[in-house]
Protein backbone atom coordinates (compact mmCIF):
# COMPACT_ATOMS: atom_id res chain seq x y z
CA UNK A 1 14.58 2.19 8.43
CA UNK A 2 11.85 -0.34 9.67
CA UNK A 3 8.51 0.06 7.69
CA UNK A 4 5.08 -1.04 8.95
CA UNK A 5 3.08 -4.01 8.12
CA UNK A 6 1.40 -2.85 4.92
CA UNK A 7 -1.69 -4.51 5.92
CA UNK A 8 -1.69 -3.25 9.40
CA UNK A 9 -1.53 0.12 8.26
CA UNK A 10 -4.49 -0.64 5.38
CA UNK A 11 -6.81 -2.37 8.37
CA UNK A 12 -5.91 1.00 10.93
CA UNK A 13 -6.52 3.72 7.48
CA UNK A 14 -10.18 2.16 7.13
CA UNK A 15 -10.53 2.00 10.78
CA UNK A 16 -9.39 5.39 11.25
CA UNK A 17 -12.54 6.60 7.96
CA UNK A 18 -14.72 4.47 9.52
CA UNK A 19 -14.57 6.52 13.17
CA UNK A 20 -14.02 9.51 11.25
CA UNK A 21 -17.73 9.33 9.59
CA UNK A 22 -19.09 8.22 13.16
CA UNK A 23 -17.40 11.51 15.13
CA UNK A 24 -18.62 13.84 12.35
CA UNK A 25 -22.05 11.96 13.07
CA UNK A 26 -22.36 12.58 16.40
CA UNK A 27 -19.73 15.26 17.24
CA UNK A 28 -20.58 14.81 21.04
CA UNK A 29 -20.53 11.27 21.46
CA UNK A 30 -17.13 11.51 23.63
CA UNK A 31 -16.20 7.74 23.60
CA UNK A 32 -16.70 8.23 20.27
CA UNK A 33 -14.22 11.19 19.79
CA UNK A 34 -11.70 9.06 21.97
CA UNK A 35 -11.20 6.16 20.16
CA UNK A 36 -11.04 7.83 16.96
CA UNK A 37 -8.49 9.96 18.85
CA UNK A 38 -6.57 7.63 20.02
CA UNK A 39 -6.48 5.63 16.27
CA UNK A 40 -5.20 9.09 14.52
CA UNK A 41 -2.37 9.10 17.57
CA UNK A 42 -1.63 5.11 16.67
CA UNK A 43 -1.09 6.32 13.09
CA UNK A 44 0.72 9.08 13.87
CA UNK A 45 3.24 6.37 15.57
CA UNK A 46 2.92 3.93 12.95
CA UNK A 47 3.94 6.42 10.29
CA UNK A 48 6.20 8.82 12.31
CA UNK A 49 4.33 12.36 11.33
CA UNK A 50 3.22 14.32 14.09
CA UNK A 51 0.04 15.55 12.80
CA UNK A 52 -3.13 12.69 12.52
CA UNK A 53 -3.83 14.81 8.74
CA UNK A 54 0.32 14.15 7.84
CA UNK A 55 -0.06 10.60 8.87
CA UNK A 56 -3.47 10.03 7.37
CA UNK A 57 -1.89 11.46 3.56
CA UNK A 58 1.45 9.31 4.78
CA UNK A 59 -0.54 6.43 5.62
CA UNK A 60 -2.14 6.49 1.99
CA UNK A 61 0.85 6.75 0.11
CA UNK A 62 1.94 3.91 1.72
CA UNK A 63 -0.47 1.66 1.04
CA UNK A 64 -1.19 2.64 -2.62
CA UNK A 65 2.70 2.23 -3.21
CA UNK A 66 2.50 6.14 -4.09
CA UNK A 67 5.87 8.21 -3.93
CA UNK A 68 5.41 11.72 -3.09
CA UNK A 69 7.20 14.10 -5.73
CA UNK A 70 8.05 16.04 -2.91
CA UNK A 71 8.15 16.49 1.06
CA UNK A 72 4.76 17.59 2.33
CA UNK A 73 4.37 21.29 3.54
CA UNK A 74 3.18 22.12 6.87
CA UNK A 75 0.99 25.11 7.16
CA UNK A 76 3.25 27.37 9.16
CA UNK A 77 6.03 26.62 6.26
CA UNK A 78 3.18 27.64 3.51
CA UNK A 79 2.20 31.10 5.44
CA UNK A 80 5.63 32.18 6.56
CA UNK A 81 8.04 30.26 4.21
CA UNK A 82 10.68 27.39 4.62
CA UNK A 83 11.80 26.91 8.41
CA UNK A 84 15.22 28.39 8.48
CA UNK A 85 14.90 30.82 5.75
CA UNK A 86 13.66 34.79 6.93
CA UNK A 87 11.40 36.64 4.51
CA UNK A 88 13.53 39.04 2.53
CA UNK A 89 12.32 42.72 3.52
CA UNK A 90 12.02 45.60 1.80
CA UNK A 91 14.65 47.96 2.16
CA UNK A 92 14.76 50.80 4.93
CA UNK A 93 11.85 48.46 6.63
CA UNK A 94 12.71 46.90 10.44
């Protein structure tokens, strides 16, 4: 698997804060909102998550040398459990 330049992906995390603090700022500025957009989709690339928040956390890890103890959990997996695997129901229910 190829990995990304370290330092690359340090110089696009800080870039990436950096536009974060100016959209919250001025939420209406739309040039604004676009190039911070399109950094969070160059990190979602860079990384290979599909979310900008998965490839923000992914990003981190990265550069701190960080392992995760274990795969991250999307929301949908969190409210209705593991993809794959049905909620047991009760019995005599559906």
């Amino acid at each position: 698997m190829l990995l990304p330049d370290r330092n690359t992906v340090d110089r696009l995390l800080r870039h990436y804060r950096t536009q974060e603090r100016t959209v919250l700022a001025s939420p209406c500025d739309l040039s604004a909102r676009r190039r911070f957009e399109d950094t969070a989709y160059t990190l979602c690339v860079l990384m290979g998550e599909r979310t900008a928040h998965e490839a923000v956390h992914a990003a981190e890890r990265y550069v701190t040398g960080v392992l995760p103890t274990s795969p991250p959990v999307s929301l949908a997996e969190r409210v209705t459990g593991p993809a794959g695997r049905r909620q047991a129901r009760p019995p005599g229910r559906g």
